[in-house]
N, C-alpha and C. Protein backbone atom coordinates (compact mmCIF):
# COMPACT_ATOMS: atom_id res chain seq x y z
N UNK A 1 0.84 -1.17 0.00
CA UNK A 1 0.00 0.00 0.00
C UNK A 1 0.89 1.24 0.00
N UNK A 2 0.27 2.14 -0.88
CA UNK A 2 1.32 3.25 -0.63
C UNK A 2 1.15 4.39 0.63
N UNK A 3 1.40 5.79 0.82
CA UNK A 3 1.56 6.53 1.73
C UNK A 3 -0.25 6.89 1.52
N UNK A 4 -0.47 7.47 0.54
CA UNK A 4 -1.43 8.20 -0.11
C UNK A 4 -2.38 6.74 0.38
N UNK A 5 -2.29 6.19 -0.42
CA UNK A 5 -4.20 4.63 0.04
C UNK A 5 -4.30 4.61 1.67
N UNK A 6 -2.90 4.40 2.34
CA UNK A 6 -2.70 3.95 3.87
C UNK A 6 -3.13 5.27 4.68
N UNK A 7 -3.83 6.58 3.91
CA UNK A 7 -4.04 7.60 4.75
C UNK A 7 -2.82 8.12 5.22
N UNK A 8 -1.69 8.20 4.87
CA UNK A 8 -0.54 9.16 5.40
C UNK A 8 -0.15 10.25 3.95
N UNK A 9 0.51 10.97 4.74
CA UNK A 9 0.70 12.43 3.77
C UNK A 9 2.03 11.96 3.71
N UNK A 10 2.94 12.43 2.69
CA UNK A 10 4.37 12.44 3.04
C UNK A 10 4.77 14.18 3.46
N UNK A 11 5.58 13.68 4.68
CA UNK A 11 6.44 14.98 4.94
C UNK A 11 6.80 15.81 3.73
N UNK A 12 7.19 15.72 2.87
CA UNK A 12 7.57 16.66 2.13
C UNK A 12 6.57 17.48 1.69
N UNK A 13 5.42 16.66 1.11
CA UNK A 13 4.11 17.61 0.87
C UNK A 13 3.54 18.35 1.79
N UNK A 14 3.22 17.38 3.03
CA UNK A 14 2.78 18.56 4.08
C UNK A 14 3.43 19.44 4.25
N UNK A 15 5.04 19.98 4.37
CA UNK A 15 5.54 21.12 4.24
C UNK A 15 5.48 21.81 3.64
N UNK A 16 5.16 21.76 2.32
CA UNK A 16 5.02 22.52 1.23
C UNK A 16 3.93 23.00 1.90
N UNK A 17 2.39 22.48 2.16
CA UNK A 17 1.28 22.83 1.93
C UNK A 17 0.92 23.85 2.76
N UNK A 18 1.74 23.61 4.33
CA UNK A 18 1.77 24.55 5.21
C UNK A 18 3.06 25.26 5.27
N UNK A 19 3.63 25.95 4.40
CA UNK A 19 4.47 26.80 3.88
C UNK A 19 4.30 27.68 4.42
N UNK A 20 4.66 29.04 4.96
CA UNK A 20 3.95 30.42 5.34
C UNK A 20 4.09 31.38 3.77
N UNK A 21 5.41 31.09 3.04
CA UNK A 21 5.14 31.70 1.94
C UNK A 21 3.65 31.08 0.99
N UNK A 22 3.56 29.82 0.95
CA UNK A 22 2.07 29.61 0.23
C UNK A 22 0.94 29.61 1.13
N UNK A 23 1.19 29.81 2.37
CA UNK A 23 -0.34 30.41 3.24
C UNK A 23 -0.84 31.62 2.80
N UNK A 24 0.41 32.60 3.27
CA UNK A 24 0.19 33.87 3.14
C UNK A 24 -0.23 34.49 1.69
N UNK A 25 -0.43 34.03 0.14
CA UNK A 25 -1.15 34.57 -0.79
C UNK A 25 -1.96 33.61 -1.00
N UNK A 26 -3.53 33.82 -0.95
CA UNK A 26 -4.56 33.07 -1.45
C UNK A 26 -4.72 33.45 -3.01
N UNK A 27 -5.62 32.68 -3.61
CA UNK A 27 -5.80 33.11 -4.92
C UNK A 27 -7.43 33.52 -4.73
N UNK A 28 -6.83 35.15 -6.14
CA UNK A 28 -8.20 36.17 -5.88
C UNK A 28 -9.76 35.88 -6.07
N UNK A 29 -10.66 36.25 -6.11
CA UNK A 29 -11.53 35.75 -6.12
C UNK A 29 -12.17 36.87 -7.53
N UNK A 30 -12.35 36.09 -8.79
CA UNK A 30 -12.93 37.35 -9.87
C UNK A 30 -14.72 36.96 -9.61
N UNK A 31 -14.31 38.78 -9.59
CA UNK A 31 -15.80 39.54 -9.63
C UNK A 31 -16.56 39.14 -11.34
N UNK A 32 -17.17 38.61 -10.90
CA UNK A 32 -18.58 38.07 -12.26
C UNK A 32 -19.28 39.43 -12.52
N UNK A 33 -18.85 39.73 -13.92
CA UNK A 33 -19.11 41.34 -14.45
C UNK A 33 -20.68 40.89 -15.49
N UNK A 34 -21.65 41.08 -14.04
CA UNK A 34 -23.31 41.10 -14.94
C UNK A 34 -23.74 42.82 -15.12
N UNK A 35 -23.17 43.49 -15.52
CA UNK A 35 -23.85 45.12 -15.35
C UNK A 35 -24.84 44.57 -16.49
N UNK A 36 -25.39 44.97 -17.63
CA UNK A 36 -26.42 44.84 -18.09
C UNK A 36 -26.66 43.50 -18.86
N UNK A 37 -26.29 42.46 -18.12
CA UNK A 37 -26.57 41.21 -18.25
C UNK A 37 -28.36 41.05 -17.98
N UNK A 38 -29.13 39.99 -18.99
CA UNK A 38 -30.24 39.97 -18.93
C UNK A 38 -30.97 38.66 -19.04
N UNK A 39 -30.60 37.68 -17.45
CA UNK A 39 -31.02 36.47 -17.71
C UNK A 39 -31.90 35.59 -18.21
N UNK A 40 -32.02 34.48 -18.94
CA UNK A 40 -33.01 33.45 -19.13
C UNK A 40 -33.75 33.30 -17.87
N UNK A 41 -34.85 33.33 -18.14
CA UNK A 41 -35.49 33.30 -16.42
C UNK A 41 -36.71 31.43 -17.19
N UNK A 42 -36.16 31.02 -18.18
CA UNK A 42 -36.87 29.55 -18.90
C UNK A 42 -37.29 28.63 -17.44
N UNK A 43 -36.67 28.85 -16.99
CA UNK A 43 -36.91 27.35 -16.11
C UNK A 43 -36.73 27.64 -14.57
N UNK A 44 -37.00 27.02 -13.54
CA UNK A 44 -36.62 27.08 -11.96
C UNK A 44 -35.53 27.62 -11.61
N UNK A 45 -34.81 26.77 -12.24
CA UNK A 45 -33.24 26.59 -11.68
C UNK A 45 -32.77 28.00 -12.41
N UNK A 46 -33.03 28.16 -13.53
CA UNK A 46 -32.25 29.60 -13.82
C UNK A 46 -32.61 30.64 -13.06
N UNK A 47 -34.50 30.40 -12.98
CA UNK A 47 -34.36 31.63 -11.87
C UNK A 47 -33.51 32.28 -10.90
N UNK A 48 -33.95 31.11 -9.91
CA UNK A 48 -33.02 30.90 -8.84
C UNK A 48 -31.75 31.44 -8.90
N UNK A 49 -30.74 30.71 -9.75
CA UNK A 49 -29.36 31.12 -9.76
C UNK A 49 -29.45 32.71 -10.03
N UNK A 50 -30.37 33.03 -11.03
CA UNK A 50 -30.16 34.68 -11.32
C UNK A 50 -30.71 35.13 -10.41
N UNK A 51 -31.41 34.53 -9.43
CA UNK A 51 -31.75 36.11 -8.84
C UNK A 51 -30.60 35.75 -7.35
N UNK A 52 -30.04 34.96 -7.20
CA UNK A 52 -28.82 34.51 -6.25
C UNK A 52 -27.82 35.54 -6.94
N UNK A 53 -27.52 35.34 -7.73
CA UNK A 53 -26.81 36.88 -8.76
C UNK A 53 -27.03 37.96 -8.60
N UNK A 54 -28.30 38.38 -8.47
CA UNK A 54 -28.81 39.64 -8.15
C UNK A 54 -28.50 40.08 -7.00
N UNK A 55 -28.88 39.23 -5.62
CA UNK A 55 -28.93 39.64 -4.52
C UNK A 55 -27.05 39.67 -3.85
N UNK A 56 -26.41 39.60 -5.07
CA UNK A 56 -24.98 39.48 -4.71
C UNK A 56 -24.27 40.83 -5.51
N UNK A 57 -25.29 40.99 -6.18
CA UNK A 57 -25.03 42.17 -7.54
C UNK A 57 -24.81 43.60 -6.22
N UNK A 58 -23.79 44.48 -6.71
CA UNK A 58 -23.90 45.59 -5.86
C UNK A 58 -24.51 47.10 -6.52
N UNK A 59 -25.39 46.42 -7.28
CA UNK A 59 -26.03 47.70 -8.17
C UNK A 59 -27.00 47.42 -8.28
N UNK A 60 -28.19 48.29 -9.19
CA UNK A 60 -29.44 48.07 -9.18
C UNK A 60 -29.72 46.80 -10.13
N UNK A 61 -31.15 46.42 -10.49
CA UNK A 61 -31.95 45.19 -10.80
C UNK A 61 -33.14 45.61 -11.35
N UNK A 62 -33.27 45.75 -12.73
CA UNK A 62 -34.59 46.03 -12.70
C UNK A 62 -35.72 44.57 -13.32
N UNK A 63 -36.86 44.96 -12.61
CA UNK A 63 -37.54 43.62 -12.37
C UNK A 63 -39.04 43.50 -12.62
N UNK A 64 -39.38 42.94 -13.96
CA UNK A 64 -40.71 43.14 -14.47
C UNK A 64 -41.63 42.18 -14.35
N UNK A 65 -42.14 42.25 -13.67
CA UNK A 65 -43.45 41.32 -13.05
C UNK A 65 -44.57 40.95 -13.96
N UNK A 66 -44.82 39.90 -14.14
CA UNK A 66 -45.96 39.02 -14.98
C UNK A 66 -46.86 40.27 -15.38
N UNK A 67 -47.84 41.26 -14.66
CA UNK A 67 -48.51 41.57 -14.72
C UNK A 67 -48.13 43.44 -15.68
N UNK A 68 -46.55 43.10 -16.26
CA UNK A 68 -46.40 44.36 -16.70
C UNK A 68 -45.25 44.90 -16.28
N UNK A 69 -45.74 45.16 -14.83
CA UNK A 69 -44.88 46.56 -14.22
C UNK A 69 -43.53 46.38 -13.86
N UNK A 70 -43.06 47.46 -13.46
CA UNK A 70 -41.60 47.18 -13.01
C UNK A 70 -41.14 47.97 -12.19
N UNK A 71 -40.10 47.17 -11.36
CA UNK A 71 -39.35 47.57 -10.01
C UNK A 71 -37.68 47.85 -10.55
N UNK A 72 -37.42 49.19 -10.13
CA UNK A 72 -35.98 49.03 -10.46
C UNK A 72 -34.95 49.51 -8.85
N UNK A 73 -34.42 48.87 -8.73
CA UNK A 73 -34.02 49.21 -7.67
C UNK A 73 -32.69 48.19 -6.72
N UNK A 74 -32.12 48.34 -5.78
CA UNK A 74 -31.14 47.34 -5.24
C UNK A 74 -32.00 46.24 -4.43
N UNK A 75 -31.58 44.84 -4.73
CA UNK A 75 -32.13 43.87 -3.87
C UNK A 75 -31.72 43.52 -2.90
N UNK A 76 -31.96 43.56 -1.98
CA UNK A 76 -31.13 43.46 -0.38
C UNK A 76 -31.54 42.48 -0.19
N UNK A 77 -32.78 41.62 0.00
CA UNK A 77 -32.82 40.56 0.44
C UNK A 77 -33.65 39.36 -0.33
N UNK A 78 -33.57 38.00 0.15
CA UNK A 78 -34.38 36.65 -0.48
C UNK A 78 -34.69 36.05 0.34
N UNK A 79 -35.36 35.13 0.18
CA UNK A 79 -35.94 33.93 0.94
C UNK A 79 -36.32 32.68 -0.17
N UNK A 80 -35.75 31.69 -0.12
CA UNK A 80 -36.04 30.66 -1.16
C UNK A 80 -36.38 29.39 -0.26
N UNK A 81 -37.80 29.24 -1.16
CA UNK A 81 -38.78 28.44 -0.17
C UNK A 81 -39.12 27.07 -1.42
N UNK A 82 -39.68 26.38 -1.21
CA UNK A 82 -39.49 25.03 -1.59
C UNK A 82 -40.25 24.81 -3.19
N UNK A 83 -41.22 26.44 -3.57
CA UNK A 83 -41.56 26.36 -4.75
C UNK A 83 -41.45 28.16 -4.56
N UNK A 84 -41.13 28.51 -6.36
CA UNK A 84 -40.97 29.98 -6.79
C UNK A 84 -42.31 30.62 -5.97
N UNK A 85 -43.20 30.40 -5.95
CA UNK A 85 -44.82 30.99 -5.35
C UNK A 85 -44.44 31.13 -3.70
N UNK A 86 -43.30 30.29 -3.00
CA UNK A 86 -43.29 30.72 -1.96
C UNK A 86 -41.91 30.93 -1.25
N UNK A 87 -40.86 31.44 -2.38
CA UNK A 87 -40.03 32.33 -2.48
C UNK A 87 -39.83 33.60 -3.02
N UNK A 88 -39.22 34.67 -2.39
CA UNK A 88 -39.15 35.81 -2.71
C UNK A 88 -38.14 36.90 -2.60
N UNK A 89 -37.79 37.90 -2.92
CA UNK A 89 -37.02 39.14 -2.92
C UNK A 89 -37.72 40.06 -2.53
N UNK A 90 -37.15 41.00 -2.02
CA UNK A 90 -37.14 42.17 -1.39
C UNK A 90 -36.21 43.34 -1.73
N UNK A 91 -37.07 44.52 -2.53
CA UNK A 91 -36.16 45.31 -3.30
C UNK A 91 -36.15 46.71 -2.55
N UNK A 92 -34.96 48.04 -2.74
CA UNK A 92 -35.70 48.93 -2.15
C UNK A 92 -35.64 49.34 -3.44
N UNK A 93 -36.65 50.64 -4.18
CA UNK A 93 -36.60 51.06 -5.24
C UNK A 93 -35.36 52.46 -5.28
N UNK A 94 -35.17 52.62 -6.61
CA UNK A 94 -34.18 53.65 -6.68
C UNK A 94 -35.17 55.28 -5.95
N UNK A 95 -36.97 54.93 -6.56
CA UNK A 95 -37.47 56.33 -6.21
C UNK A 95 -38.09 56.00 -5.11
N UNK A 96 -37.91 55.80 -3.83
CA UNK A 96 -38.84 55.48 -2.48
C UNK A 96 -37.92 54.56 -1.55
N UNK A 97 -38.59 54.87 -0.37
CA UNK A 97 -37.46 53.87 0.38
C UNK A 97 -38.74 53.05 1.22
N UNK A 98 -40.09 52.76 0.54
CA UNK A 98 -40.75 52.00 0.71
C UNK A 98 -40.04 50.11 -0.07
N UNK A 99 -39.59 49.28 0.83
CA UNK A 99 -39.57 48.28 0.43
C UNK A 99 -40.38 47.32 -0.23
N UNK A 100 -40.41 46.66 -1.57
CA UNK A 100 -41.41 45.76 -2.23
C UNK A 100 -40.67 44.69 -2.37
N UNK A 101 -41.67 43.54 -1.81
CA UNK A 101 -41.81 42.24 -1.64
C UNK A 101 -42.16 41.44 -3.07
N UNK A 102 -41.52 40.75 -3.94
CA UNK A 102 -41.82 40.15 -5.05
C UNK A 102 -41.67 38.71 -5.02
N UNK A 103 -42.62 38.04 -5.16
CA UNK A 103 -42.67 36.43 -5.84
C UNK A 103 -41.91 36.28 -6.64
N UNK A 104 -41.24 34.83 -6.21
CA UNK A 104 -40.02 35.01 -7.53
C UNK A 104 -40.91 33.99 -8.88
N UNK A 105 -42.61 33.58 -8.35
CA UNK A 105 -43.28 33.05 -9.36
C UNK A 105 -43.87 34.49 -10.39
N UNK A 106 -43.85 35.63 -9.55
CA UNK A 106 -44.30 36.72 -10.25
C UNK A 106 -43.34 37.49 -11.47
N UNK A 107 -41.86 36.83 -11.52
CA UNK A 107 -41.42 37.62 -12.21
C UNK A 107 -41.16 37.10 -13.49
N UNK A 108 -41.50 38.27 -14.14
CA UNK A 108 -41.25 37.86 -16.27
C UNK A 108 -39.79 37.81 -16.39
N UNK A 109 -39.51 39.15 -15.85
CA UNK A 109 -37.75 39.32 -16.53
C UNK A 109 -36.97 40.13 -15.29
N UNK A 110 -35.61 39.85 -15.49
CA UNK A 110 -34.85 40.18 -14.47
C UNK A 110 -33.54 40.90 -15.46
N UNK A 111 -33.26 42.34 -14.94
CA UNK A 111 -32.04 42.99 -15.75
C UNK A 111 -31.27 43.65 -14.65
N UNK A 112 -29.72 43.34 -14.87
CA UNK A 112 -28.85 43.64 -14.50
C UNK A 112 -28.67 44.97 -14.74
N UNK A 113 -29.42 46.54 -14.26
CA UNK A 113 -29.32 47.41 -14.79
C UNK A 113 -28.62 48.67 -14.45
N UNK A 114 -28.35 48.53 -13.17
CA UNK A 114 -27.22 49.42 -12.78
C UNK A 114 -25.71 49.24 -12.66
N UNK A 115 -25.58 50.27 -12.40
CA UNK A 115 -24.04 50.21 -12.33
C UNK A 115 -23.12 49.39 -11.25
N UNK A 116 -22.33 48.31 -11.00
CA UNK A 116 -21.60 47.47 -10.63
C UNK A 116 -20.82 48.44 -8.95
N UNK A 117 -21.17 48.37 -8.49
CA UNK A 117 -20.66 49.59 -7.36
C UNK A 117 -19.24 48.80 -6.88
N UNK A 118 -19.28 47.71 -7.17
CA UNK A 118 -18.37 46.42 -6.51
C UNK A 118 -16.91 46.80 -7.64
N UNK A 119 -17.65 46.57 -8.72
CA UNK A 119 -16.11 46.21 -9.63
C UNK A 119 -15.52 47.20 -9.84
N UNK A 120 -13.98 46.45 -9.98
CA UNK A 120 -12.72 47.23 -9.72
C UNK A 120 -12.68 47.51 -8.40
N UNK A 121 -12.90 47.27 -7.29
CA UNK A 121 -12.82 47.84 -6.22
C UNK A 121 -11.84 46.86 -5.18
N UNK A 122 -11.09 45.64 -5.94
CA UNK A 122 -10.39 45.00 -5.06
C UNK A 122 -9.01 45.49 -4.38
N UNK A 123 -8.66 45.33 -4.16
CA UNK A 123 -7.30 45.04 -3.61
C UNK A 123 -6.19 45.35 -4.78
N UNK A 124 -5.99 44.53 -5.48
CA UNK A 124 -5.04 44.16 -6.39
C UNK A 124 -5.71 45.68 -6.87
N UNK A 125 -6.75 45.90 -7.71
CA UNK A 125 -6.79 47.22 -8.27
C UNK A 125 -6.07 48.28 -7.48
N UNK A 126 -6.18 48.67 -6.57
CA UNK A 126 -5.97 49.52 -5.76
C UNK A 126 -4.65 49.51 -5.96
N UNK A 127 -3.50 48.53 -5.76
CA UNK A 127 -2.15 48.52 -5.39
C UNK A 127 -1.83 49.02 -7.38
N UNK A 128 -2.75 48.46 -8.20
CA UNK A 128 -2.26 48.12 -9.46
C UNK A 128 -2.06 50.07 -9.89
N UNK A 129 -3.40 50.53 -9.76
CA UNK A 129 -3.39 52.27 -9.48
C UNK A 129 -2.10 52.91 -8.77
N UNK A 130 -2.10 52.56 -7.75
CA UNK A 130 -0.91 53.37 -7.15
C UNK A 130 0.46 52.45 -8.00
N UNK A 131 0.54 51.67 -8.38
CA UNK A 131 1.62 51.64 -9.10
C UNK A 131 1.96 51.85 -10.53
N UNK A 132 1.08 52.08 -11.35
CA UNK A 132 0.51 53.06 -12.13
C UNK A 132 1.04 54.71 -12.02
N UNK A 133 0.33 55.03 -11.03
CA UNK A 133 0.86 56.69 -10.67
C UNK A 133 2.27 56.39 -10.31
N UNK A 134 2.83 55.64 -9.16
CA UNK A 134 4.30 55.87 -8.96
C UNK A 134 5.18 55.77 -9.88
N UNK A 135 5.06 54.98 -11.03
CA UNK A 135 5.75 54.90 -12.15
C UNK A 135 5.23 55.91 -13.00
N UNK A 136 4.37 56.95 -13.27
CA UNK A 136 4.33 58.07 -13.90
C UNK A 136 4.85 59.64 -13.11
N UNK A 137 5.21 58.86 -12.16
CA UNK A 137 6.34 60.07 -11.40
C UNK A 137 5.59 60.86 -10.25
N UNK A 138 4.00 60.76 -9.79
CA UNK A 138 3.25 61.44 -9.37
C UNK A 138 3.46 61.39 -7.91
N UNK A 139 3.94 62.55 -6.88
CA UNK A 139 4.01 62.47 -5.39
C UNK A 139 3.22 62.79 -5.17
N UNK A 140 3.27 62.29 -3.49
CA UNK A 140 2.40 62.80 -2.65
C UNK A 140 1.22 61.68 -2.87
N UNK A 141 1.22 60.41 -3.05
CA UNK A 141 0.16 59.46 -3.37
C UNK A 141 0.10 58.35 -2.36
N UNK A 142 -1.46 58.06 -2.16
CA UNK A 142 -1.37 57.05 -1.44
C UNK A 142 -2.41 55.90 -1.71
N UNK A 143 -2.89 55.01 -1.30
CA UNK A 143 -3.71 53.99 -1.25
C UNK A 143 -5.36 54.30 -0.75
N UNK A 144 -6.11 55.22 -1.22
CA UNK A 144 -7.35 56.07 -0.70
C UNK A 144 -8.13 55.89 -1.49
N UNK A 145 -9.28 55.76 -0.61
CA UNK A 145 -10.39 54.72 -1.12
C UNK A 145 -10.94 55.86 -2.07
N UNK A 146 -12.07 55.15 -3.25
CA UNK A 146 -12.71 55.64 -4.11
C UNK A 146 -13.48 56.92 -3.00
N UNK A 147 -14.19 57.80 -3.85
CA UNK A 147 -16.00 58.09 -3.22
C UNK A 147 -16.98 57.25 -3.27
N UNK A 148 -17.78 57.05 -2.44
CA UNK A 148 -19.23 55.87 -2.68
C UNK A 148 -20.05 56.93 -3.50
N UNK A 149 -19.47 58.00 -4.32
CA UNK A 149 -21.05 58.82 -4.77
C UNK A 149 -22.06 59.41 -3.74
């Protein structure tokens, strides 16, 4: 039997694995760029996943309900219940800060319609900017966060 079938690690790998140089950088996590992405809403399961998208989305959603109308606004929250009729979202609109409650059996179409408040906003951007400016000669610079608008 070898190390690996008999349940043992070999020393050499476990060192590697707990390395502090390979602890200390994880690998990044890419931001999924839906700004005016406009899902298949065909079936359950797509729903679902898109509006799991949505409620992860850091921009607005606009969201047209069987009966016509439409909600545009950020989705803050869900609840996914064992059929679309008794799962739902919770949007606030861009004009009111009255919250609306939507069936996720009520909705026709779902659009990715605002602006991404999230992207570009990692880490790596940030360092990639200031090294950018330091190599175009610019003092007096530092690592300072965007405006939220």
């Amino acid at each position: 039997m070898t190390g690996k079938a008999a349940g043992h690690v070999r020393p050499e790998a476990e060192a590697k694995s707990s390395s502090p140089d390979a602890l200390e950088v994880s690998p990044g996590w890419e931001h999924e760029k839906l700004e005016g992405w406009v899902p298949a809403l065909a079936s359950e399961e797509e729903t679902r996943k898109a509006l799991e998208k949505a409620f992860d989305y850091r921009g607005d959603v606009t969201i047209t309900r069987k009966d016509g109308t439409t909600v545009e606004g950020y989705l803050f929250d869900r609840k996914s219940g064992p059929t679309l009729a008794e799962s739902l979202v919770r949007v606030l609109p861009r004009t009111s800060n009255q919250r609306v409650m939507i069936a996720y059996s009520d909705i026709a179409a779902l659009a990715f319609t605002g602006r991404d408040t999230a992207a570009g906003k990692s880490w790596e951007a940030w360092v990639k900017r200031y090294v950018e400016k330091k190599a175009a000669g610019e003092k007096h610079i530092g690592l300072e966060p965007e405006a939220l608008e």
